[in-house]
C-alpha atoms as a PDB file:
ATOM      1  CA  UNK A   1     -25.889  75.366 -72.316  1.00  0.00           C
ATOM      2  CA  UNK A   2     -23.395  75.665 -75.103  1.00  0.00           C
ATOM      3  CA  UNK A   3     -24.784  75.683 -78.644  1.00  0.00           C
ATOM      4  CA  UNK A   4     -22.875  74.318 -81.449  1.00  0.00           C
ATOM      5  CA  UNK A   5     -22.371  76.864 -84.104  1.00  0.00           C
ATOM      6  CA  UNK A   6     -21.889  75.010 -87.699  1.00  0.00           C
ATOM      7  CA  UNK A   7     -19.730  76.634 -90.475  1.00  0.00           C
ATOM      8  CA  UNK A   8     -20.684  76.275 -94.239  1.00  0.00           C
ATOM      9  CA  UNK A   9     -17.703  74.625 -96.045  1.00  0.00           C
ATOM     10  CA  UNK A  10     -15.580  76.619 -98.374  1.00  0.00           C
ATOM     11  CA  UNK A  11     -13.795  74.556-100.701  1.00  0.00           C
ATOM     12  CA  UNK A  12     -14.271  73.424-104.288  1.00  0.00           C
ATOM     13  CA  UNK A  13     -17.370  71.278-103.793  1.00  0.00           C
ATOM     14  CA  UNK A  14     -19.917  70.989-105.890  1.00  0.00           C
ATOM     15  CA  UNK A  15     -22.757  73.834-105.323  1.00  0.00           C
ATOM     16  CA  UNK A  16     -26.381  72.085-105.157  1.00  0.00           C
ATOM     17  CA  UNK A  17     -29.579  73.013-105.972  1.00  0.00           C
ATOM     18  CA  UNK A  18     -33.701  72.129-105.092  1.00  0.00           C
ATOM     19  CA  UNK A  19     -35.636  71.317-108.136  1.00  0.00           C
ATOM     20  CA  UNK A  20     -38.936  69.738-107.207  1.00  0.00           C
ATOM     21  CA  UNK A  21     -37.365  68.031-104.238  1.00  0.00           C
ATOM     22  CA  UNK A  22     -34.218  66.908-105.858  1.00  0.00           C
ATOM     23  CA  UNK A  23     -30.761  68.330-105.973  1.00  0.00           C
ATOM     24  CA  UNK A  24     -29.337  68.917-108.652  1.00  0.00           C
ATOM     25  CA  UNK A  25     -25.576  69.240-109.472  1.00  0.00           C
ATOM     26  CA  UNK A  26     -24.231  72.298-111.108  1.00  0.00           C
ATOM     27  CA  UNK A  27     -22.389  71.378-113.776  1.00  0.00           C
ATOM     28  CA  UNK A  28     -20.030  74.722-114.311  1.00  0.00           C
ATOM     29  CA  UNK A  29     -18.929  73.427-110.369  1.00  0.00           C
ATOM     30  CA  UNK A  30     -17.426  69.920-111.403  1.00  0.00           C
ATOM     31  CA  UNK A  31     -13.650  69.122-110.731  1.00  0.00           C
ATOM     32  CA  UNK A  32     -11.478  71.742-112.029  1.00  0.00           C
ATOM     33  CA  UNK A  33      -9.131  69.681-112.589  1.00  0.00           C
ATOM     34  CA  UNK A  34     -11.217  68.392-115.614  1.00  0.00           C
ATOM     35  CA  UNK A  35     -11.004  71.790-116.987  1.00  0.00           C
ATOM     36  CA  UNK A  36      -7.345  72.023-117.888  1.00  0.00           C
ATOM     37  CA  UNK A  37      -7.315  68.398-119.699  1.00  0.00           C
ATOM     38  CA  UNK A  38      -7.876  68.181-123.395  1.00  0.00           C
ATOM     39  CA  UNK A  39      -7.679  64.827-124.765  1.00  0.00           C
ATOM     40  CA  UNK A  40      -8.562  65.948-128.655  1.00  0.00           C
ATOM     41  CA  UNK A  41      -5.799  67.662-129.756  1.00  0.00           C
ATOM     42  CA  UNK A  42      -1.543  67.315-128.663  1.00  0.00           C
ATOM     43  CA  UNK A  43       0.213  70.526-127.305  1.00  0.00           C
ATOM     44  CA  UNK A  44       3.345  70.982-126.904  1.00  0.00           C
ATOM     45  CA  UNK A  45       5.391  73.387-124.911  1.00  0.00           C
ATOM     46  CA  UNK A  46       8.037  73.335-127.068  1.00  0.00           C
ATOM     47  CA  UNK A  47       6.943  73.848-130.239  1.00  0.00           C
ATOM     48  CA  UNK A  48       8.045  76.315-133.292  1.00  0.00           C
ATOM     49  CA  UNK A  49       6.153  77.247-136.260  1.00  0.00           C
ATOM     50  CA  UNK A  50       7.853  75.534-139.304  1.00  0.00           C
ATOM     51  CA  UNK A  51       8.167  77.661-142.445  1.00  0.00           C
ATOM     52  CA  UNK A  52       5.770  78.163-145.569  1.00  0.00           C
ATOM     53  CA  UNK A  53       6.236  78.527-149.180  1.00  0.00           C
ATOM     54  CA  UNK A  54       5.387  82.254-149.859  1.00  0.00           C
ATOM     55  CA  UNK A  55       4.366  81.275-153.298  1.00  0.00           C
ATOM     56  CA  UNK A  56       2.111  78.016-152.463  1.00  0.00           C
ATOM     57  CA  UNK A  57       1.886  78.244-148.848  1.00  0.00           C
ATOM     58  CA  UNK A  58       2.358  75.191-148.329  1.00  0.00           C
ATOM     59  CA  UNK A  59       4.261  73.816-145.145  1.00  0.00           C
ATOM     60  CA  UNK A  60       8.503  73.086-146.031  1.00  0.00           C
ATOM     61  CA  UNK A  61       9.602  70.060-143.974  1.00  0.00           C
ATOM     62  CA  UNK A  62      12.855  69.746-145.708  1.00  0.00           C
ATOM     63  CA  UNK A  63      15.142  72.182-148.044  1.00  0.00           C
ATOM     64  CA  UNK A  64      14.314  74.947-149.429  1.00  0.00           C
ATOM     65  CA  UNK A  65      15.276  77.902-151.351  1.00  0.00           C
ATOM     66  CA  UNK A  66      15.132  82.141-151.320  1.00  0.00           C
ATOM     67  CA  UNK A  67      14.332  83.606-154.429  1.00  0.00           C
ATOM     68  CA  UNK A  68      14.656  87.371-154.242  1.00  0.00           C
ATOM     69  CA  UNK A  69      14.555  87.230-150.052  1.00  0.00           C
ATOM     70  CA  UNK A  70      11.806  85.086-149.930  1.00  0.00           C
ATOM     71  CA  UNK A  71      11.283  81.596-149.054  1.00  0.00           C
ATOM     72  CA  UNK A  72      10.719  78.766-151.816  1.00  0.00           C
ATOM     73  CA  UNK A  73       9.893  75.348-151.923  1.00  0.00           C
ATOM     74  CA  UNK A  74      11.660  73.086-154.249  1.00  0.00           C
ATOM     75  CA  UNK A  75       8.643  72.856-156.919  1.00  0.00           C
ATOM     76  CA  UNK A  76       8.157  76.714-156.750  1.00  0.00           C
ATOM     77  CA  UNK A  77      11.279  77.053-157.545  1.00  0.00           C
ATOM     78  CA  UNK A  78      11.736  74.722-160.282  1.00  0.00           C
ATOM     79  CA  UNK A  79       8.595  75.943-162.380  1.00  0.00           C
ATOM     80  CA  UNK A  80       9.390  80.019-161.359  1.00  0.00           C
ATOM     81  CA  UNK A  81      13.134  79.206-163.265  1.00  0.00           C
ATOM     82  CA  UNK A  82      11.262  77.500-166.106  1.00  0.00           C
ATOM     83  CA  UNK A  83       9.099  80.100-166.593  1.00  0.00           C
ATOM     84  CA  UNK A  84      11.575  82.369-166.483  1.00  0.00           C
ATOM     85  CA  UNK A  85      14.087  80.516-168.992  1.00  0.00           C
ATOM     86  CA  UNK A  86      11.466  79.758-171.770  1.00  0.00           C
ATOM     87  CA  UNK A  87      12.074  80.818-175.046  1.00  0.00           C
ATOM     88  CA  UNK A  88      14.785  82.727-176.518  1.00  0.00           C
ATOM     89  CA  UNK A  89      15.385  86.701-176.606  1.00  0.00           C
ATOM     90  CA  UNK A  90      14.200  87.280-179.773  1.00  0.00           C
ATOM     91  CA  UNK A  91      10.829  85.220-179.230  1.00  0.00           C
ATOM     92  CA  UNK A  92      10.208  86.990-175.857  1.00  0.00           C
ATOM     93  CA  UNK A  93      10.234  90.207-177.107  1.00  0.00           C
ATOM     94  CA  UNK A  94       8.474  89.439-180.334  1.00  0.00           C
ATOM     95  CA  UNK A  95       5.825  87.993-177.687  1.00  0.00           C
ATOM     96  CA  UNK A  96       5.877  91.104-175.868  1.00  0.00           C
ATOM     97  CA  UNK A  97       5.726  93.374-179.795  1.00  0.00           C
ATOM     98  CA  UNK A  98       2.424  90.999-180.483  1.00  0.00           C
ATOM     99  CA  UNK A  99       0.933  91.488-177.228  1.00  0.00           C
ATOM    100  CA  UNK A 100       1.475  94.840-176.629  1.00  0.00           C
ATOM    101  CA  UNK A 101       0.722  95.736-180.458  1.00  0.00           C
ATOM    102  CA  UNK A 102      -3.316  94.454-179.417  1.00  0.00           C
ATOM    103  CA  UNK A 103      -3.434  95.966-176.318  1.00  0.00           C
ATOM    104  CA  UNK A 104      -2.490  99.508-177.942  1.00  0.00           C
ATOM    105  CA  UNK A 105      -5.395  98.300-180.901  1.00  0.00           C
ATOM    106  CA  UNK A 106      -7.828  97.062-177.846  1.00  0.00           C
ATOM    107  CA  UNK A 107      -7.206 100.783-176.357  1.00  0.00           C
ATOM    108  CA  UNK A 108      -7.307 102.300-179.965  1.00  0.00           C
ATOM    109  CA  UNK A 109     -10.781 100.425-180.261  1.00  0.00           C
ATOM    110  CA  UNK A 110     -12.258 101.722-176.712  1.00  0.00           C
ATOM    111  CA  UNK A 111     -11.369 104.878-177.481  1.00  0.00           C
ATOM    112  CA  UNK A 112     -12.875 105.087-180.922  1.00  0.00           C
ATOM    113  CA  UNK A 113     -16.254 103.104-179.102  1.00  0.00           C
ATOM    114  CA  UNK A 114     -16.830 105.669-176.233  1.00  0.00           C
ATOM    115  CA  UNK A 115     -16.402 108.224-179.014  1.00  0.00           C
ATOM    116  CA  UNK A 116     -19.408 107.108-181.286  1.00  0.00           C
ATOM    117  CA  UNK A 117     -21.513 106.058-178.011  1.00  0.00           C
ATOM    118  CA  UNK A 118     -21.569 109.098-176.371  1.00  0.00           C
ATOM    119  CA  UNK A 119     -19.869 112.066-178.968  1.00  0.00           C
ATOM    120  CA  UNK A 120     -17.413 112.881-176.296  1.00  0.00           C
ATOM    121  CA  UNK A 121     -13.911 112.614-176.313  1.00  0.00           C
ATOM    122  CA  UNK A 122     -12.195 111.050-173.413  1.00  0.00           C
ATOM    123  CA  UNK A 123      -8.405 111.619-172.602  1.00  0.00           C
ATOM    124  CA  UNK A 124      -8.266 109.762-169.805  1.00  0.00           C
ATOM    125  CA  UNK A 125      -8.721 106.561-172.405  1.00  0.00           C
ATOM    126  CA  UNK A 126      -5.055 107.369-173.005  1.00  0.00           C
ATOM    127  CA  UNK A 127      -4.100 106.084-169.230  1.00  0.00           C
ATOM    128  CA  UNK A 128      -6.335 102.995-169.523  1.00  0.00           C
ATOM    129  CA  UNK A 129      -4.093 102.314-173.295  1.00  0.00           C
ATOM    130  CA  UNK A 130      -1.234 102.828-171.288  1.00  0.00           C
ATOM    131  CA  UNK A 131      -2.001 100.199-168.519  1.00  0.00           C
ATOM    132  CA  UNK A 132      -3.403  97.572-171.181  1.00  0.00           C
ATOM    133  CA  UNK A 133       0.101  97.902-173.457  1.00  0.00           C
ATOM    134  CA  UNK A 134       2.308  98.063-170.755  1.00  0.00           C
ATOM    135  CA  UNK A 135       0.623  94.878-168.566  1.00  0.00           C
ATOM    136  CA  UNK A 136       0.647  92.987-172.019  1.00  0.00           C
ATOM    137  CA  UNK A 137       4.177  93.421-173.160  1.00  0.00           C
ATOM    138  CA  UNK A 138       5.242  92.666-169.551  1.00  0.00           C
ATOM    139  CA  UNK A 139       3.460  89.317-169.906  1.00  0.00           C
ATOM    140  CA  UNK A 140       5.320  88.531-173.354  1.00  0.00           C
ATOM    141  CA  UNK A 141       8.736  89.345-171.672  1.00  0.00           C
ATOM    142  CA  UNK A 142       8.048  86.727-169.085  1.00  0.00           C
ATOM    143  CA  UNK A 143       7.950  88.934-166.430  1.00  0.00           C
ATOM    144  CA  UNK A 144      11.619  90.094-167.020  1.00  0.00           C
ATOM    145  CA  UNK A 145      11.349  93.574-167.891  1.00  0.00           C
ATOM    146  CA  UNK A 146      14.036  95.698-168.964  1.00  0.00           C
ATOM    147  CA  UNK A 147      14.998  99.345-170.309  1.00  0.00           C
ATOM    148  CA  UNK A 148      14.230  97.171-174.071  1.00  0.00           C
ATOM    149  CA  UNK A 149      10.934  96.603-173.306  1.00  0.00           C
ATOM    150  CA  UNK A 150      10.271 100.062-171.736  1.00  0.00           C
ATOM    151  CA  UNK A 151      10.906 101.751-174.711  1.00  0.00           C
ATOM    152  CA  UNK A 152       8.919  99.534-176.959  1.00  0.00           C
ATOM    153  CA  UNK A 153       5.614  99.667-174.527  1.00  0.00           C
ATOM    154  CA  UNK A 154       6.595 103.460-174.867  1.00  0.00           C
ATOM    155  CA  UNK A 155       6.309 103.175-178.246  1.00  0.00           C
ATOM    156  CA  UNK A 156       3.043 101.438-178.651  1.00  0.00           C
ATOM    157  CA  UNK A 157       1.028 103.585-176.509  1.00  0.00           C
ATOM    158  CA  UNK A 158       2.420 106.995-177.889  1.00  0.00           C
ATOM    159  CA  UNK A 159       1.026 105.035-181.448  1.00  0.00           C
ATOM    160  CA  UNK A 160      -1.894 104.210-179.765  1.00  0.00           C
ATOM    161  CA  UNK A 161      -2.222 108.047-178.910  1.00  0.00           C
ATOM    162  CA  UNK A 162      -1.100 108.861-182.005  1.00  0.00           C
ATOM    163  CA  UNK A 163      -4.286 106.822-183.570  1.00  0.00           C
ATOM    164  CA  UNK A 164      -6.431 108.922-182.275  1.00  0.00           C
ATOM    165  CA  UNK A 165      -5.273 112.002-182.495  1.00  0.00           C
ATOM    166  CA  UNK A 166      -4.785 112.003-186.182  1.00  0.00           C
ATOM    167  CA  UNK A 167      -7.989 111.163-186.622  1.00  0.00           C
ATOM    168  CA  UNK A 168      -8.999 114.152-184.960  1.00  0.00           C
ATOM    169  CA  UNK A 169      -6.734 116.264-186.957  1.00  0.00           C
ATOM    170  CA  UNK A 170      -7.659 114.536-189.898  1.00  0.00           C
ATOM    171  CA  UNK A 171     -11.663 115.214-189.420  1.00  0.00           C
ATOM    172  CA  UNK A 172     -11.320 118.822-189.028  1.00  0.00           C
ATOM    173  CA  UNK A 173      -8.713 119.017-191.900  1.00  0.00           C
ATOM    174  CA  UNK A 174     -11.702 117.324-193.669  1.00  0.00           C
ATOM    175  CA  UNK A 175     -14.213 119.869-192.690  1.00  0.00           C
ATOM    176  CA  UNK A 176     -12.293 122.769-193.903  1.00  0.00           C
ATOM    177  CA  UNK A 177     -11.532 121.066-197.308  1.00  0.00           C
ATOM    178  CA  UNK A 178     -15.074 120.507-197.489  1.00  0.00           C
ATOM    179  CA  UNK A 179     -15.756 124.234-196.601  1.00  0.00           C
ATOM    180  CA  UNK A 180     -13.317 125.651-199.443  1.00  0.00           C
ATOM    181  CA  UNK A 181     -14.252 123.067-201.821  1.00  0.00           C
ATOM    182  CA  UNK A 182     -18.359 124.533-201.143  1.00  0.00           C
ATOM    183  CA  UNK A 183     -17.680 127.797-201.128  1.00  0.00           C
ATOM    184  CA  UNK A 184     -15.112 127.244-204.242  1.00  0.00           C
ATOM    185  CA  UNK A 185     -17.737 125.358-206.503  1.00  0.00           C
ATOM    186  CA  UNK A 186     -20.419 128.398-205.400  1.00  0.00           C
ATOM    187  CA  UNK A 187     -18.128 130.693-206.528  1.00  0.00           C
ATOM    188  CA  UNK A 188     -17.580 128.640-210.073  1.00  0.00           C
ATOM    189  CA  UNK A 189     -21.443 128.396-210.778  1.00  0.00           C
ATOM    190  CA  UNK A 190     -21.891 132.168-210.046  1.00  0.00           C
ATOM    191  CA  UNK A 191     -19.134 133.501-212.595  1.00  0.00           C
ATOM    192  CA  UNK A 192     -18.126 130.231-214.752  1.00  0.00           C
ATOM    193  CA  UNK A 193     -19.940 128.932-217.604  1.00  0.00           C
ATOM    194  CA  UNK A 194     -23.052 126.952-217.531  1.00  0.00           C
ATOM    195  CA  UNK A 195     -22.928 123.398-217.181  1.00  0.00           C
ATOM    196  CA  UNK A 196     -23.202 121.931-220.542  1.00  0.00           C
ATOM    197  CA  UNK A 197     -21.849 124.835-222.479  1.00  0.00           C
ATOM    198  CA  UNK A 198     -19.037 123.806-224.961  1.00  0.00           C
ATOM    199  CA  UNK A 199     -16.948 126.081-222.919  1.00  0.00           C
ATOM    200  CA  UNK A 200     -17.719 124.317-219.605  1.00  0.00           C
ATOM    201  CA  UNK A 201     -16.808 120.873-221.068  1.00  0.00           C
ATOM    202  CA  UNK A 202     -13.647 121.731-222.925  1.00  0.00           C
ATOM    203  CA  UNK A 203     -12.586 123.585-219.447  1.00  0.00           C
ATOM    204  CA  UNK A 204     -13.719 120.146-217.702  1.00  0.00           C
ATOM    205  CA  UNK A 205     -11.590 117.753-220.476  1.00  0.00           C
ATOM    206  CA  UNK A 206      -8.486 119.919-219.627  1.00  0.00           C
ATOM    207  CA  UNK A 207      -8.521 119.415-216.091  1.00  0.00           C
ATOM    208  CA  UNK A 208      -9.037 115.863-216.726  1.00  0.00           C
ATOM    209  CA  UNK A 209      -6.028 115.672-218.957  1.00  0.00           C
ATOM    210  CA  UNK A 210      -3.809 117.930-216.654  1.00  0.00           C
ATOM    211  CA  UNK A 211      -4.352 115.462-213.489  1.00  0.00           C
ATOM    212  CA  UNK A 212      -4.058 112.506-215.568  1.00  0.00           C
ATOM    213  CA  UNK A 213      -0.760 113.507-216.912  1.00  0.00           C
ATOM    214  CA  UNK A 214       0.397 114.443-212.991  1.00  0.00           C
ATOM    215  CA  UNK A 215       0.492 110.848-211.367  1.00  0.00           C
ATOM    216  CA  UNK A 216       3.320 110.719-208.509  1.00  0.00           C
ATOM    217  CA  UNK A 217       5.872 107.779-209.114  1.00  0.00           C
ATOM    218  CA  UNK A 218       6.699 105.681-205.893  1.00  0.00           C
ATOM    219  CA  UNK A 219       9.387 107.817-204.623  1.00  0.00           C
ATOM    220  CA  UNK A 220       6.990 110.744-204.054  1.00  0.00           C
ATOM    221  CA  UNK A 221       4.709 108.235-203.009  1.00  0.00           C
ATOM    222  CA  UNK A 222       7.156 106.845-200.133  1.00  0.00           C
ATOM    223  CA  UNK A 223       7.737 110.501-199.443  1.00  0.00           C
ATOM    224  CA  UNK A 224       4.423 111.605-199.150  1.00  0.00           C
ATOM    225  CA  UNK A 225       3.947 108.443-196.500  1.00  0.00           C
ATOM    226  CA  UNK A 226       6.816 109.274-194.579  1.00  0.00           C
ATOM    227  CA  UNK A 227       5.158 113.003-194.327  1.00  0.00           C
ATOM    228  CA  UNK A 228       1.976 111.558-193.187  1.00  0.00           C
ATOM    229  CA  UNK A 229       3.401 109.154-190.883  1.00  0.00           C
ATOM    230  CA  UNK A 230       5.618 112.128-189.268  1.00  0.00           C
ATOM    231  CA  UNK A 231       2.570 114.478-189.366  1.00  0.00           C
ATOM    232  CA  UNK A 232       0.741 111.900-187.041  1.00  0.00           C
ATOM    233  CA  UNK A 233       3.363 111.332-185.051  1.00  0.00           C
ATOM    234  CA  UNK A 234       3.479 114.918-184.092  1.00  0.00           C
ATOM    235  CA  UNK A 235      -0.055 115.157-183.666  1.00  0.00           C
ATOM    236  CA  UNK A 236      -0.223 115.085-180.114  1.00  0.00           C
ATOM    237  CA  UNK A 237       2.613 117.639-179.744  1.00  0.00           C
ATOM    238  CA  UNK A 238       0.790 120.053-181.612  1.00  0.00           C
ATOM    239  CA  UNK A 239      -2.652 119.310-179.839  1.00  0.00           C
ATOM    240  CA  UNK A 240      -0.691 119.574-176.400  1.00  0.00           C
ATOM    241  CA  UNK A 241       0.822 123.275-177.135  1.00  0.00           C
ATOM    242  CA  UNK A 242      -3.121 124.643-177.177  1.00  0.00           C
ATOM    243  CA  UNK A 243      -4.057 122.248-174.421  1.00  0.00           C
ATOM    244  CA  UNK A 244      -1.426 121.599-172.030  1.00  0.00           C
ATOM    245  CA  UNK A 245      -3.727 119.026-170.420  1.00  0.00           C
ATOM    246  CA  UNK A 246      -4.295 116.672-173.030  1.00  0.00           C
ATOM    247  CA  UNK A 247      -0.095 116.608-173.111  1.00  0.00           C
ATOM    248  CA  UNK A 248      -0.078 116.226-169.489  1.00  0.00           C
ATOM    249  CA  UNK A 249      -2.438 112.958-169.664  1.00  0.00           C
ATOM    250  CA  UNK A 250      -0.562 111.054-172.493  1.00  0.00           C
ATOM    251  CA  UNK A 251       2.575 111.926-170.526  1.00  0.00           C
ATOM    252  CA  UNK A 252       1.266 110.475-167.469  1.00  0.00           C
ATOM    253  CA  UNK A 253       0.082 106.985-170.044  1.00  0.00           C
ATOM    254  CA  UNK A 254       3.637 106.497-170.953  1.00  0.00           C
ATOM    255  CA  UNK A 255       4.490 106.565-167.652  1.00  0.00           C
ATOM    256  CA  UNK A 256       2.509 103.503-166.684  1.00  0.00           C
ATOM    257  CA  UNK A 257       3.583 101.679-169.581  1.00  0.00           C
ATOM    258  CA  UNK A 258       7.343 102.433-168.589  1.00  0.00           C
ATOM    259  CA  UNK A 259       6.661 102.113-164.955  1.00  0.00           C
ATOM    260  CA  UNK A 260       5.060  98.360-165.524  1.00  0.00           C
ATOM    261  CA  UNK A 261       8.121  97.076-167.256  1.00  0.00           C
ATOM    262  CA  UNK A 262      10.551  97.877-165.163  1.00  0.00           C
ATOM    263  CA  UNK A 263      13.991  95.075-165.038  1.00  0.00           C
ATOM    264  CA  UNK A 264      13.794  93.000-162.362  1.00  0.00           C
ATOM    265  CA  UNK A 265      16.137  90.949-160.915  1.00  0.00           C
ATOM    266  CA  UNK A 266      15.543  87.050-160.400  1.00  0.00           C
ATOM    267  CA  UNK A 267      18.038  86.290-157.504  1.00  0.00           C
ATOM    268  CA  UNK A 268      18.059  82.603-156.144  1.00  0.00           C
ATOM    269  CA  UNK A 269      20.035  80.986-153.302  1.00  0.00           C
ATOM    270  CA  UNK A 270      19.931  77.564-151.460  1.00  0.00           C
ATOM    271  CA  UNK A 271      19.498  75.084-150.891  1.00  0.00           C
ATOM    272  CA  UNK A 272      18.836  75.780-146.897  1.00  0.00           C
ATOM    273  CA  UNK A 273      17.646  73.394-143.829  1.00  0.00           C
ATOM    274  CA  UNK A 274      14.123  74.083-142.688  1.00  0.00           C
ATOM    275  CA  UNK A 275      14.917  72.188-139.632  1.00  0.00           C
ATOM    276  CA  UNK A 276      18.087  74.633-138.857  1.00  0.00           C
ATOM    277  CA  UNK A 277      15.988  77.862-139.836  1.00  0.00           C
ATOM    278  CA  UNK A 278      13.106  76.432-137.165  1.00  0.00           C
ATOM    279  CA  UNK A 279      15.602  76.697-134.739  1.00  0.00           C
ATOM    280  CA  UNK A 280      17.418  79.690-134.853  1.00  0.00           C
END
């Protein structure tokens, strides 16, 4: 007697399972044809990313322009130029001398503030001055920059330095005044006349007279300025030949200042096709 052997199908049919009598269909094993169709969103085989502002990134369906290599829309580009054109020379840069001239006083300030919090003295403040002046006076050139505006955020951070190293000159000049003038006056009350003695007061009247007679006009006034102001001026110089590194730091400030204002070049071309740049 033959027997009839039966096969289990292989094919993509649905796989079935018992649960309390009942099959039930598993649905991961549906058509999988239904897999492959997505009716929510459009895709096309064909299709190209279009370009993007690099300054607004928004989406450029039209024109559009390159401003130093890179790709503009039209709006970009028409506030970047007007930005760029405002004002004249001479009221950029004296934006840039009022700017930078309260950076290098904000700088002064924190330098001057970390002193009387703590008692130390910080030299690395000098960097921090440098990156506040130069930042500002690139923000009053517009962004331009230029070998101009190099030299005058040079400027205001080596005053800024300058600041505060006079003052530290000018406290221990202080000191030793006030050590002379001690040890001068002890000297006076061991071998001078008493105080009160006709000699002592006739002594004092003539010193009175002597200085009153000795007042400087203006010109030795303007030159005694001009001293002071070139005294302070060289103040770091002559703090950085006994400590190399303090020079080394405020070298390394006006570097940043410099470095932060370099000239830069505002190229623009177009317009160009979006739809011919898609393409190619």
């Amino acid at each position: 007697m033959r027997h009839a052997i039966r096969l289990p199908k292989i094919g993509p049919a649905a796989t079935t399972l018992s649960r309390g009598g009942k099959p039930v269909t598993d649905p991961a094993a549906g058509n999988p044809a239904d897999r492959s169709l997505q009716f929510d969103r459009v895709e096309r085989a064909d299709q190209t990313p279009g370009l993007t502002c690099s300054i607004c990134r928004q989406p450029i369906a039209g024109s559009y322009y390159e401003i130093n290599a890179k790709v503009t829309c039209l709006g970009c580009r028409t506030r970047i130029l007007a930005a760029w054109n405002r004002g004249s020379p001479a009221r950029r840069f004296a934006k840039a001398l009022g700017l930078g001239a309260a950076a290098a006083a904000l700088g002064a300030g924190v330098y001057f503030g970390i002193e009387a919090l703590t008692g130390y003295e910080f030299g690395l403040v000098a960097v921090v001055v440098g990156l506040l002046v130069g930042t500002a006076v690139r923000k009053g050139s517009s962004g331009r920059g230029g070998w101009r505006y190099q030299l005058l955020a040079m400027f205001l951070t080596y005053s800024a330095v300058v600041a505060t190293d006079s003052t530290l000159i000018a406290r221990e000049l202080r000191k030793e005044i006030q050590a002379r003038a001690d040890s001068g006056s002890a000297t006076l009350d061991s071998s001078g006349p008493r105080a009160g003695s006709p000699a002592a007061t006739a002594g004092a009247l003539t010193t009175a007279a002597k200085t009153g007679h000795a007042r400087p006009g203006p010109l030795a006034l303007l030159l005694g300025v001009v001293v002071l102001l070139a005294l302070a001026f060289a103040a770091p110089v002559m703090i950085g030949i006994s400590s190399p590194l303090h020079l080394l730091i405020a070298g390394f400030a006006l570097y940043e200042a410099w470095k932060l204002n370099r000239g830069v070049a505002l190229r623009v071309t177009g317009p160009y096709q979006a739809s011919r740049a898609a393409s190619a």
